[in-house]
N, C-alpha and C. Protein backbone atom coordinates (compact mmCIF):
# COMPACT_ATOMS: atom_id res chain seq x y z
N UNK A 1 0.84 -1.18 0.00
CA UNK A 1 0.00 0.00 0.00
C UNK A 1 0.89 1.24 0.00
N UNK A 2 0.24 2.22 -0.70
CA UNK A 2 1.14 3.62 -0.71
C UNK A 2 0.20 4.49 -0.55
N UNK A 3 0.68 5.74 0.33
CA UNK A 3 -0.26 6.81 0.74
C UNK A 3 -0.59 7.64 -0.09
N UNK A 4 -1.46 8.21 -0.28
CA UNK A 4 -1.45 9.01 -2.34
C UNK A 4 -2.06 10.58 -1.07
N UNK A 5 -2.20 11.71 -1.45
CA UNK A 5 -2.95 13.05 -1.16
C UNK A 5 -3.98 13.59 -2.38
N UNK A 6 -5.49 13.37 -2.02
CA UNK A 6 -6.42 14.08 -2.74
C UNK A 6 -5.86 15.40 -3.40
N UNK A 7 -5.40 15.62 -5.04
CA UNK A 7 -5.27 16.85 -5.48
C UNK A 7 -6.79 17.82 -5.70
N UNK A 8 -7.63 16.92 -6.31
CA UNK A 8 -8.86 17.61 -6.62
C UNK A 8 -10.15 16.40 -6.36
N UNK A 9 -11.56 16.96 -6.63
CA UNK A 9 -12.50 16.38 -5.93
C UNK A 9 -12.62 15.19 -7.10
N UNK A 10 -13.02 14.02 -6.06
CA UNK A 10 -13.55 13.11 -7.27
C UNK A 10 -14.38 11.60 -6.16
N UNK A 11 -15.21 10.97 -6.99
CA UNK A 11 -16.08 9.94 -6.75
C UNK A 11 -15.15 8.40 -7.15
N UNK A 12 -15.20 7.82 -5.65
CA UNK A 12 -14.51 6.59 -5.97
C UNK A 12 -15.61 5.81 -6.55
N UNK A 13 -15.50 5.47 -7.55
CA UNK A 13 -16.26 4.19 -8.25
C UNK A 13 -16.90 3.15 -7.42
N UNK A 14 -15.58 2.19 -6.75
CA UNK A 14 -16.20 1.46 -6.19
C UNK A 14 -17.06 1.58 -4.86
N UNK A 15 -16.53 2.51 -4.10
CA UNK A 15 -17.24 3.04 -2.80
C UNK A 15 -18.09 3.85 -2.78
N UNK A 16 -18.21 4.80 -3.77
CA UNK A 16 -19.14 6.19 -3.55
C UNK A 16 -18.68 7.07 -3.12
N UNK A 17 -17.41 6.97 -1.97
CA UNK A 17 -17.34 7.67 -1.27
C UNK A 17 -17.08 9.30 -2.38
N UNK A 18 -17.11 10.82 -1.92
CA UNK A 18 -17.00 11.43 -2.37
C UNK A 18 -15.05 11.85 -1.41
N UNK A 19 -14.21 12.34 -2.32
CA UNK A 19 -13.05 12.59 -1.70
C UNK A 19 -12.69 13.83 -2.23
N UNK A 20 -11.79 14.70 -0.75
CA UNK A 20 -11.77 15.92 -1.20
C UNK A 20 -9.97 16.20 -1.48
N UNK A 21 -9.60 17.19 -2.04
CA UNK A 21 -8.34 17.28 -2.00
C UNK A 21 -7.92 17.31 -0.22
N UNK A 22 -6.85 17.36 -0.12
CA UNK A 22 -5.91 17.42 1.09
C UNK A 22 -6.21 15.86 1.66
N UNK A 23 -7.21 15.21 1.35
CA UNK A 23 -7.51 13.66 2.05
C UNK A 23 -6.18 13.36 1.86
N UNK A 24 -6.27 12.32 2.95
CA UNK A 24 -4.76 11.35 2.33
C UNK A 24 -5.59 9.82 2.85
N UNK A 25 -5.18 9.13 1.25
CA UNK A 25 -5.22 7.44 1.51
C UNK A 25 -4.51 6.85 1.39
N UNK A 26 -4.69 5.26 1.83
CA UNK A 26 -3.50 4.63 1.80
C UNK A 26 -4.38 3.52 0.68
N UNK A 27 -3.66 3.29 -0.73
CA UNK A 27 -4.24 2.75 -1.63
C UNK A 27 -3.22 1.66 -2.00
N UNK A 28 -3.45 0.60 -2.65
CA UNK A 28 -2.47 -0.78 -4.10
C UNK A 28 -2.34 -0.06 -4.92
N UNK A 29 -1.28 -0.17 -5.94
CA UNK A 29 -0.68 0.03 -6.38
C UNK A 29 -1.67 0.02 -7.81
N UNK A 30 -2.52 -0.82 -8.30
CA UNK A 30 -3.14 -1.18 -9.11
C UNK A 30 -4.18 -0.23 -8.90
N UNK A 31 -4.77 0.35 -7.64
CA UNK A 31 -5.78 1.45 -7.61
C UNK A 31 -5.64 2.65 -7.94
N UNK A 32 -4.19 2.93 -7.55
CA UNK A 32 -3.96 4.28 -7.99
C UNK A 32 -3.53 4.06 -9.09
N UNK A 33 -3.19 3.20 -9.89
CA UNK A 33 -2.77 3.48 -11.77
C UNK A 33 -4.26 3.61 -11.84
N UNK A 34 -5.28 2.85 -11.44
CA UNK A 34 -6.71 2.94 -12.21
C UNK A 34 -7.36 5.03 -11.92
N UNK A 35 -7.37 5.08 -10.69
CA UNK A 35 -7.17 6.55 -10.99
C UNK A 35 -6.95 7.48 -11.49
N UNK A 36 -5.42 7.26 -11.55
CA UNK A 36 -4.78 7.94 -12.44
C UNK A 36 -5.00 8.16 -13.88
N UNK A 37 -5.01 7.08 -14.45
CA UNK A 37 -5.72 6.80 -15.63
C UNK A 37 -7.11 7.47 -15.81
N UNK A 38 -7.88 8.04 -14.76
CA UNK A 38 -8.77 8.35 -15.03
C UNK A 38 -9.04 9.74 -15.11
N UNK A 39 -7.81 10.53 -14.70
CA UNK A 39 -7.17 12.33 -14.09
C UNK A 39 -6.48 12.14 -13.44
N UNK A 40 -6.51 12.69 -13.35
CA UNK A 40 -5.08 14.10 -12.46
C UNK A 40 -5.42 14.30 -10.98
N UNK A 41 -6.25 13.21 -10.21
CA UNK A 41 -6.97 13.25 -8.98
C UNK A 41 -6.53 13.02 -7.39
N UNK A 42 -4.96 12.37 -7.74
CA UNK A 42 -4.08 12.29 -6.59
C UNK A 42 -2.91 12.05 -7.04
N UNK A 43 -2.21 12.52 -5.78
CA UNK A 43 -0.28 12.77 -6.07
C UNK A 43 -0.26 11.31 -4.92
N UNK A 44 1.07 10.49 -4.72
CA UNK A 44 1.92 9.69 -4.05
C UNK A 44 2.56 10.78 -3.49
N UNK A 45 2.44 10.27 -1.78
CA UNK A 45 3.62 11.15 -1.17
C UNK A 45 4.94 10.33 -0.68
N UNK A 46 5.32 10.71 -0.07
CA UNK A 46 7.42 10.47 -0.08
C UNK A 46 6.92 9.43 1.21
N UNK A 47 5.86 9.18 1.45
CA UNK A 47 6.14 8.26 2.90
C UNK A 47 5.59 7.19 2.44
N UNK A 48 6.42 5.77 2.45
CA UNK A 48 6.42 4.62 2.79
C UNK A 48 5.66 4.06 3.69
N UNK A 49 4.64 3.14 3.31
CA UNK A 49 3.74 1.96 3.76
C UNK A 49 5.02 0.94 4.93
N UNK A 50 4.94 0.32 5.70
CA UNK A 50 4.98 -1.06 6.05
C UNK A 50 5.57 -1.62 4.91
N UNK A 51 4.46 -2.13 4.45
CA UNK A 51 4.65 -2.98 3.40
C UNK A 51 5.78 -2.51 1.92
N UNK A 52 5.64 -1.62 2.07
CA UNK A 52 6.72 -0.79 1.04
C UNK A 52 8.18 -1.34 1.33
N UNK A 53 8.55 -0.83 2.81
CA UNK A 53 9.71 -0.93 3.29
C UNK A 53 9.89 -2.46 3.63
N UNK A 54 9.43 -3.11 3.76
CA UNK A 54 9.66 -4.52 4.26
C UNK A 54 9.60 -5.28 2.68
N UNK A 55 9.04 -4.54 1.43
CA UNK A 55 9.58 -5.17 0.35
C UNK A 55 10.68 -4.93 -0.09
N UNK A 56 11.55 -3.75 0.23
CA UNK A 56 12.42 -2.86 -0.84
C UNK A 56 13.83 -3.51 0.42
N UNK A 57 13.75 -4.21 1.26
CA UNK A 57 14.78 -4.88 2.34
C UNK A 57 15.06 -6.24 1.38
């Protein structure tokens, strides 16, 4: 999982949920390409998951 920061407003597909910029989630890797792919709707920030760091060892 990697922590991404809401740039602008948008509707998660699968949840509904509505998300605003400044949110921060912790998303797979495969969710945020699907995003992305979809706009310009969140940045990755510089901080490392758990799981990040215990792969890159």
């Amino acid at each position: 999982m990697a922590q991404v920061i809401v740039k602008s407003i948008f509707r998660d597909k699968h949840t509904g949920k509505i998300h605003k910029p400044g949110e921060k989630l912790n998303l797979k890797q495969d969710r945020i390409d699907e995003i992305l792919s979809a706009g310009d709707f969140i940045e990755k920030t510089a901080k490392a998951s758990k799981n990040d760091k215990a792969a890159s060892k």
